[in-house]
Protein backbone atom coordinates (compact mmCIF):
# COMPACT_ATOMS: atom_id res chain seq x y z
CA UNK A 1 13.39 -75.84 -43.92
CA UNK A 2 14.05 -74.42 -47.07
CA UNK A 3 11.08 -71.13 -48.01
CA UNK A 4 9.82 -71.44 -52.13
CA UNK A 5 10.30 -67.97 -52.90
CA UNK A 6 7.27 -68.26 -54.83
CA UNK A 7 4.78 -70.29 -52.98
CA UNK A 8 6.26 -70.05 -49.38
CA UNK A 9 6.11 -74.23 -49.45
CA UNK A 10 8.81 -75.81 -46.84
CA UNK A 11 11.00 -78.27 -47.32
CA UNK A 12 13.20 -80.28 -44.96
CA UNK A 13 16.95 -79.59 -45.12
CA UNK A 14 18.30 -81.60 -42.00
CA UNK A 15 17.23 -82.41 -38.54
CA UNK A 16 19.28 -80.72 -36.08
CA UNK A 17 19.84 -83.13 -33.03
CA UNK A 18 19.72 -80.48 -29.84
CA UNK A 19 18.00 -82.08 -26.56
CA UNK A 20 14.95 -82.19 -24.94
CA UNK A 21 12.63 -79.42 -24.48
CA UNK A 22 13.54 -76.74 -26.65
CA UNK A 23 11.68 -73.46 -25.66
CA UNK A 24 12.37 -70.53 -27.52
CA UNK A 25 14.55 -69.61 -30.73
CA UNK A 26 16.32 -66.62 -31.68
CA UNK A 27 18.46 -64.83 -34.21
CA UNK A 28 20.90 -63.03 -33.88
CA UNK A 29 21.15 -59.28 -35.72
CA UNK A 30 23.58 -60.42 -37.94
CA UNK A 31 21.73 -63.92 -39.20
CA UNK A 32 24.64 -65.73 -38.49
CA UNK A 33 23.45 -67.52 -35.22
CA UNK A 34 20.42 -69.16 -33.80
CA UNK A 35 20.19 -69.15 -30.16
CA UNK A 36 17.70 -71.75 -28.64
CA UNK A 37 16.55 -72.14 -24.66
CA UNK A 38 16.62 -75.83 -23.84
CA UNK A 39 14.66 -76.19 -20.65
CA UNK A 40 15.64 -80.28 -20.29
CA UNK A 41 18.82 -78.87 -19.43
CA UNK A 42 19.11 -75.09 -18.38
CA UNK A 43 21.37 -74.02 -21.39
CA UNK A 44 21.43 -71.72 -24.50
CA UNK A 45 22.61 -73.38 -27.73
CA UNK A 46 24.30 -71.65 -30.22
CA UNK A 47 24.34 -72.68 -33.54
CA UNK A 48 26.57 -71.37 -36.50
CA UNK A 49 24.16 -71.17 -39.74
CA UNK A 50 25.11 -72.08 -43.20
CA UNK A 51 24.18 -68.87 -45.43
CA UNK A 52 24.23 -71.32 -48.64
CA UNK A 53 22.49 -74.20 -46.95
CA UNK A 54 20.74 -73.21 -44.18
CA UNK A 55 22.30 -76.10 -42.00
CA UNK A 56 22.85 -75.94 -38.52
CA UNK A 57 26.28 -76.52 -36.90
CA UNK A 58 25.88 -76.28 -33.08
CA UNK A 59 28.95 -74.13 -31.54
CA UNK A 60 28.36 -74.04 -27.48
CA UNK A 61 25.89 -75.21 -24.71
CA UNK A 62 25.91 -72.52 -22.34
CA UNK A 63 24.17 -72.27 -19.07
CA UNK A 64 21.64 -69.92 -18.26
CA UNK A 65 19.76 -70.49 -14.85
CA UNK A 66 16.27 -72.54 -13.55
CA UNK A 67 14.15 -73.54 -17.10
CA UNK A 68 15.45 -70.87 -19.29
CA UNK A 69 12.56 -69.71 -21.72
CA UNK A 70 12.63 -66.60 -24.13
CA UNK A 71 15.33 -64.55 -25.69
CA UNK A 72 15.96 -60.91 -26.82
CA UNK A 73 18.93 -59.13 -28.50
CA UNK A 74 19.54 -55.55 -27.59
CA UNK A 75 19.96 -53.94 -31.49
CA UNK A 76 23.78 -53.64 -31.49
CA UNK A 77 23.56 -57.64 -31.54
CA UNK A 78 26.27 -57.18 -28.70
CA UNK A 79 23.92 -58.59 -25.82
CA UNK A 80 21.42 -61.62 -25.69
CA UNK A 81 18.95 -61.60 -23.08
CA UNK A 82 17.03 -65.06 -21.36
CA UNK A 83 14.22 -65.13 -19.23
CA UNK A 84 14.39 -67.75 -16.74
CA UNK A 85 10.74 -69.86 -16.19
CA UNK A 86 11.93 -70.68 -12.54
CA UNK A 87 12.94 -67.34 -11.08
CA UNK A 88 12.46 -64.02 -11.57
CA UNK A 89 15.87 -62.90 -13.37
CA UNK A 90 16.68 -61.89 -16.48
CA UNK A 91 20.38 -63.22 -17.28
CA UNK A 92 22.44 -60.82 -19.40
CA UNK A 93 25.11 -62.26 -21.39
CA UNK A 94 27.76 -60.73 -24.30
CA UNK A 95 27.75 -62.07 -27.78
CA UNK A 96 31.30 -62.85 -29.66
CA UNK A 97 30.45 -61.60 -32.66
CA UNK A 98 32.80 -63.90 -34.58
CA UNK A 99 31.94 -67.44 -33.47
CA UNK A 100 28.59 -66.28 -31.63
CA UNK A 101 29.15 -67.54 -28.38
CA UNK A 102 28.35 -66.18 -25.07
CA UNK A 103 29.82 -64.59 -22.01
CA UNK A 104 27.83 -64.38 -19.36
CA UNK A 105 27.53 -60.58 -17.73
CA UNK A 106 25.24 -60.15 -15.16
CA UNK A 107 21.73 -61.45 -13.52
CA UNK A 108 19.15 -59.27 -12.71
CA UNK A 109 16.01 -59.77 -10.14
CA UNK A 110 13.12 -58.29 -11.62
CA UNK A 111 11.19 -59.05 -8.87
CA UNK A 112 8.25 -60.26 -11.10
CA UNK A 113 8.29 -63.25 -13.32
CA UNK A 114 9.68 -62.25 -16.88
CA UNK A 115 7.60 -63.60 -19.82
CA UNK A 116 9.74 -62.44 -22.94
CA UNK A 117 11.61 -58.90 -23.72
CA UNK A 118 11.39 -56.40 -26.82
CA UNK A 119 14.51 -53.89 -27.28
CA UNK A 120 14.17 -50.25 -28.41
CA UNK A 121 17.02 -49.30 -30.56
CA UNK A 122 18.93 -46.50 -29.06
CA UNK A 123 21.52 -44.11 -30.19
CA UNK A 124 21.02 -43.33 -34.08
CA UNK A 125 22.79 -40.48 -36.42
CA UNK A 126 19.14 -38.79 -36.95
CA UNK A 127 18.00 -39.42 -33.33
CA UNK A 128 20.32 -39.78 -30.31
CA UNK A 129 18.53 -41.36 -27.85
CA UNK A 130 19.24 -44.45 -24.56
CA UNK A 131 18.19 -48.04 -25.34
CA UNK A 132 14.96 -49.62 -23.48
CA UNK A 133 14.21 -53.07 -22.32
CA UNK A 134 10.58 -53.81 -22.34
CA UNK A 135 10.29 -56.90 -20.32
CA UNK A 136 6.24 -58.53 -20.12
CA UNK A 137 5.70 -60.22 -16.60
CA UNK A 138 3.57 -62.87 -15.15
CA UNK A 139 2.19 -60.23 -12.27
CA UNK A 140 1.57 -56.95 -14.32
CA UNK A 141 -0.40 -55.58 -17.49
CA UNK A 142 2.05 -53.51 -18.58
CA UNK A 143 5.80 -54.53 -19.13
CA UNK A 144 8.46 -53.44 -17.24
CA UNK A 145 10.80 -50.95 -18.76
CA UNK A 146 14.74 -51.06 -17.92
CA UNK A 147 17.34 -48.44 -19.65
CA UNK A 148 19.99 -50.46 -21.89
CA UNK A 149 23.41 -49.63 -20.65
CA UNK A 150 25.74 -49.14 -24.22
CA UNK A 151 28.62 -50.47 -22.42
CA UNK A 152 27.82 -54.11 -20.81
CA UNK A 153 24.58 -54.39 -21.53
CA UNK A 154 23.44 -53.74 -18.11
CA UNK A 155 19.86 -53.16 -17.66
CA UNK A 156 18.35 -50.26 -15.10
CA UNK A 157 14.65 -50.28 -13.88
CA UNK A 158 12.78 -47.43 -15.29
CA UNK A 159 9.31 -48.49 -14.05
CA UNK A 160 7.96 -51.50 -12.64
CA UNK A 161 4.12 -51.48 -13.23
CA UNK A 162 1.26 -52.33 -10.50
CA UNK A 163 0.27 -56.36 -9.89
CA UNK A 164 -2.54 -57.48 -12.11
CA UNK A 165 -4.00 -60.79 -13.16
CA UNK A 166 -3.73 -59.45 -17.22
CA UNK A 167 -0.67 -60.75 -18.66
CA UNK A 168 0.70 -60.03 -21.62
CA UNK A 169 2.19 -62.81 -23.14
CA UNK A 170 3.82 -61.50 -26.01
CA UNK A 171 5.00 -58.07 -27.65
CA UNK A 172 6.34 -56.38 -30.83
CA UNK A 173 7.84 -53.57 -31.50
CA UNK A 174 6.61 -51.67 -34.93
CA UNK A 175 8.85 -51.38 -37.74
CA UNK A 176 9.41 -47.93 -36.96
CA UNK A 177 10.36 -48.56 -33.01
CA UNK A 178 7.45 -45.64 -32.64
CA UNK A 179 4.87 -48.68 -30.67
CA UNK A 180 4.89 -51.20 -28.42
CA UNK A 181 1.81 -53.78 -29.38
CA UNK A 182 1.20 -56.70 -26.06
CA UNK A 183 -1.00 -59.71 -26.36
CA UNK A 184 -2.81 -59.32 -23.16
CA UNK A 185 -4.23 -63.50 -22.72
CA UNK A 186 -5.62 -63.49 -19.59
CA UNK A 187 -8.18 -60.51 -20.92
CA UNK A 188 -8.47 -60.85 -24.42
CA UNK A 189 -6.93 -57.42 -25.22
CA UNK A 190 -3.91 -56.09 -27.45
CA UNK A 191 -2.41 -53.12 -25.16
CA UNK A 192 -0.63 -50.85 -28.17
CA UNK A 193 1.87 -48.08 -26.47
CA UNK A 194 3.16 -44.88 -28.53
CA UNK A 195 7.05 -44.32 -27.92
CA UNK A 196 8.65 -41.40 -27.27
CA UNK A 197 11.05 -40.82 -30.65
CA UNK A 198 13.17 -38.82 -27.99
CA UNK A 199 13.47 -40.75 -25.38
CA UNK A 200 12.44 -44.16 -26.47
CA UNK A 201 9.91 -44.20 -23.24
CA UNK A 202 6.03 -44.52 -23.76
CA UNK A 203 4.43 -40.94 -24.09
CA UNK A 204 1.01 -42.14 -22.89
CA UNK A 205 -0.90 -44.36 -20.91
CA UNK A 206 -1.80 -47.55 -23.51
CA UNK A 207 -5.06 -47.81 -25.83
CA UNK A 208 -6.88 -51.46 -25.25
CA UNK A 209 -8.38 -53.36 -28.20
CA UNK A 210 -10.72 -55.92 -27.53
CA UNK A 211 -9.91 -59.48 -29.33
CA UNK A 212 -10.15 -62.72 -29.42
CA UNK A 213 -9.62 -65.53 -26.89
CA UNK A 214 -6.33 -66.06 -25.18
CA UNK A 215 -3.99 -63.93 -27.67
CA UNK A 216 -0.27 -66.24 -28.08
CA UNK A 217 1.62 -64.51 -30.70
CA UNK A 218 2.07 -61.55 -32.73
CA UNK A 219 4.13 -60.22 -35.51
CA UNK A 220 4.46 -57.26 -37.56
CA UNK A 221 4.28 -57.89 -41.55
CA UNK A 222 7.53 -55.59 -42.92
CA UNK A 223 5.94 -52.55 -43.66
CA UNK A 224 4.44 -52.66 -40.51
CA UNK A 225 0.74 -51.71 -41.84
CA UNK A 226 -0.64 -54.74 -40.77
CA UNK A 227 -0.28 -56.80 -37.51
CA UNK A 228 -0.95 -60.80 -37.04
CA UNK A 229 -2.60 -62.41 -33.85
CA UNK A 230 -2.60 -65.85 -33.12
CA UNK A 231 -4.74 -67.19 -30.78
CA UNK A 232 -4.19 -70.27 -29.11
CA UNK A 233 -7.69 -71.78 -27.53
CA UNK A 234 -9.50 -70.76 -30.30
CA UNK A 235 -7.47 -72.01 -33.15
CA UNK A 236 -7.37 -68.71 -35.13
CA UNK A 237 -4.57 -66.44 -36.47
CA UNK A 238 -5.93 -62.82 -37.13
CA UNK A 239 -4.69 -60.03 -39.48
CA UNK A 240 -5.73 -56.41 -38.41
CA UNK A 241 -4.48 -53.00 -40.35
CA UNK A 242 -2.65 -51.28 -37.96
CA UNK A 243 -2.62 -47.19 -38.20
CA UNK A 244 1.34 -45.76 -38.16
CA UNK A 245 -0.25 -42.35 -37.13
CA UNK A 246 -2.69 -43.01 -34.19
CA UNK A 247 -2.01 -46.46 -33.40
CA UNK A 248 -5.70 -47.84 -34.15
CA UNK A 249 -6.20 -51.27 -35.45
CA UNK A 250 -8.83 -52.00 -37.77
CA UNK A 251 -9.29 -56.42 -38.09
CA UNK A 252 -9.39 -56.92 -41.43
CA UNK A 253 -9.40 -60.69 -42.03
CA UNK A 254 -9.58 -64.65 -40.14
CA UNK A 255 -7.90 -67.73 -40.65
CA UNK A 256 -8.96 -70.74 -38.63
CA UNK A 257 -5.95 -72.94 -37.84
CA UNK A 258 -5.52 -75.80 -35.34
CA UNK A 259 -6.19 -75.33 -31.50
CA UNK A 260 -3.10 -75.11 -29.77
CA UNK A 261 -0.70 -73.30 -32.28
CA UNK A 262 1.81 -71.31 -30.44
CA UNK A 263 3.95 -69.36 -32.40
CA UNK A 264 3.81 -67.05 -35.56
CA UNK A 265 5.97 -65.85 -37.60
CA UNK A 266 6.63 -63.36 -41.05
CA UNK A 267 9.52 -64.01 -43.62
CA UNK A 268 11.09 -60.67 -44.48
CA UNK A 269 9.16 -60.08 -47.81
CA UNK A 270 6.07 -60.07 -45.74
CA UNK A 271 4.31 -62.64 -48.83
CA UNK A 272 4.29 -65.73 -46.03
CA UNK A 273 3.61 -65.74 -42.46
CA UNK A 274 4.29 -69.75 -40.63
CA UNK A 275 2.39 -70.89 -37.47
CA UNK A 276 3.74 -73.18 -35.38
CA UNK A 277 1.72 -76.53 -33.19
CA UNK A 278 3.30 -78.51 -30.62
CA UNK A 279 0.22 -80.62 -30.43
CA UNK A 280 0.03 -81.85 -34.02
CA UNK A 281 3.34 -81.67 -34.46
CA UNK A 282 3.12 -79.57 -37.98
CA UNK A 283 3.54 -75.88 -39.11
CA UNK A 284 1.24 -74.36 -41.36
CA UNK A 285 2.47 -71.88 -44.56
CA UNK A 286 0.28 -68.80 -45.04
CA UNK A 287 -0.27 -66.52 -47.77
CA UNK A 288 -0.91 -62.90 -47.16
CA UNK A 289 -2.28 -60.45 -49.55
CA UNK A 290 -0.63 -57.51 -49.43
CA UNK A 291 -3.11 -55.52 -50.55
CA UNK A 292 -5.87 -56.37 -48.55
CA UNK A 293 -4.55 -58.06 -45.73
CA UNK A 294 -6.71 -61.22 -46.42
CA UNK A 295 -5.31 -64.59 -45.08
CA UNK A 296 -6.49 -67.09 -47.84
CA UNK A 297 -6.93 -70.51 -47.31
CA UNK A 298 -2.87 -71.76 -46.41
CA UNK A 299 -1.19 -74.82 -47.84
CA UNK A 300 -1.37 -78.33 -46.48
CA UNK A 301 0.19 -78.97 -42.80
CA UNK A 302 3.93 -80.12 -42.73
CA UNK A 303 4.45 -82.93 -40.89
CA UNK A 304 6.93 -82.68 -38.23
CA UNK A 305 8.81 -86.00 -36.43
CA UNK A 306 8.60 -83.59 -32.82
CA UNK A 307 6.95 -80.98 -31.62
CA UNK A 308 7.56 -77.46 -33.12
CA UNK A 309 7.38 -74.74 -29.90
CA UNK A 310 8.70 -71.62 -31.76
CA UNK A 311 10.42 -70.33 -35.19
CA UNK A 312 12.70 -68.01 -37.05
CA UNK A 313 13.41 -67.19 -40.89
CA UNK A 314 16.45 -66.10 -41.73
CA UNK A 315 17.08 -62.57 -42.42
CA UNK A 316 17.88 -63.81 -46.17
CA UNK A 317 14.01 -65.07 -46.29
CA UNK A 318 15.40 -68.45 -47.27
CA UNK A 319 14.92 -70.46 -44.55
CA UNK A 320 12.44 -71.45 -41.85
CA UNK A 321 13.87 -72.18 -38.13
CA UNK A 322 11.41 -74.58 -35.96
């Protein structure tokens, strides 16, 4: 779809034909790629994208293990990473960064089941540091943390937390890489985790803040003073100012949307945020004040021929990804 810079409206560009049962969409660093799981068929597609256009032009169908399901890049945009629904491994594979396709590295047993993953940047000028995997799981509150090796893209445990039934089923990282922010479903709580500028590792144990039912989603707005929540069984998407000092969120404003939306996401201006339902079969366009945080009232549902399970905007802000 292409974004109206002004109102954030959609419009249709082209249908990309893939296959059945996409999961999960990515992009890559660069902007040039979309990677998508397909679970129908246990692959990754890559697709080239048109920086004019925004049109899709699908480059390889690679495979990636039992029902694969979310994606990460590590920052360098060298190395994607794909949770597999079916298993417990994380399978580690090298990006070409000319035609975007992969190379399968490694697999790694986690010995959990991994939900989705959230890199922390590593080695800067200003602050020298290792790279971190933070991996959620489906048996632990907290998410396991692996060290980044710079050279493959090899990831070593750290710390595997305790079993729990409170799952986080999302994270984001802050603008700043300085917190980690998990959408704990199972209890209703965001877990929000100060890291270490240092090391990259959490200094503390979490803070908890209560919310509401069955948090899906989240995403920082650019600045990253204010976080958004979606929550899936009540049909509500949530904006809450979020404190770069202490880590304390304050909720600041509702928006009721349709029961079942699933994923959430912010074009780069921060002016738009886009939800996501499989069930209807639409995706809804947001305004967000900036100054206030307030979610007004959004534009009408788009219409969708299949069901829309997760998105991306380009790094341009031109286009929407469903």
């Amino acid at each position: 779809f292409a974004i109206d810079a002004q109102t954030g409206a959609l419009s249709l560009v082209e249908n990309e034909i893939t296959a059945a049962q996409p999961s999960r969409v990515v992009l890559s660093p660069s902007g040039r790629f979309l990677y998508a799981t397909i679970a129908s068929d246990d692959t990754v597609r890559t697709f080239a994208i048109d920086p004019q256009t925004g049109a899709l032009t699908q480059v390889a169908a690679t495979p990636a293990g039992d029902r694969p399901e979310s994606l990460g890049f590590d920052f360098t945009g060298r190395f994607l990473y794909v949770t597999v629904g079916q298993g417990a491994e994380l399978e580690i594979f090298r990006v070409d960064p000319t035609t975007g396709a992969l190379l399968r590295e490694d697999s790694l047993r986690t010995r959990t089941s991994p939900l989705s993953i959230a890199t922390v940047p590593g080695e800067q000028p200003s602050q020298p540091r290792a790279s971190y995997a933070y991996v959620p799981t489906a048996q632990a509150a907290a998410p396991a943390v692996f060290r980044v090796a710079a050279q493959d893209g090899a990831l070593e445990p750290v710390s595997t937390p305790a079993p729990t039934t409170s799952q986080p089923q999302s994270v984001a990282l802050h603008p700043s890489s300085r917190w980690l922010v998990s959408a704990r479903a199972n209890d209703n709580q965001l877990a929000v985790r100060e890291l270490d500028p240092q090391s990259g590792l959490p200094t503390a144990p979490e803070s908890l803040s209560p919310v509401g039912n069955e948090p899906i989603a989240l995403a920082f707005e650019p600045s990253g003073k204010r976080l958004f929540v979606l929550h899936r069984s009540i049909g509500e998407v949530r904006a809450l100012d979020f404190d770069e000092s202490s880590g304390a969120l304050v909720h600041v404003g509702a928006l009721p949307v349709s029961n079942g939306s699933r994923s959430l996401a912010v074009e780069p201006s921060g002016r738009f945020a886009y939800i996501a339902n499989p069930l209807t079969n639409e995706i809804l366009t947001v305004a967000i004040d900036l100054a206030r945080g307030a979610l007004p009232q959004p534009l009408p549902a788009k219409p969708l021929a299949g069901q829309p399970p997760a998105l991306a905007v380009t790094t341009n802000g031109r286009y929407l990804l469903a």
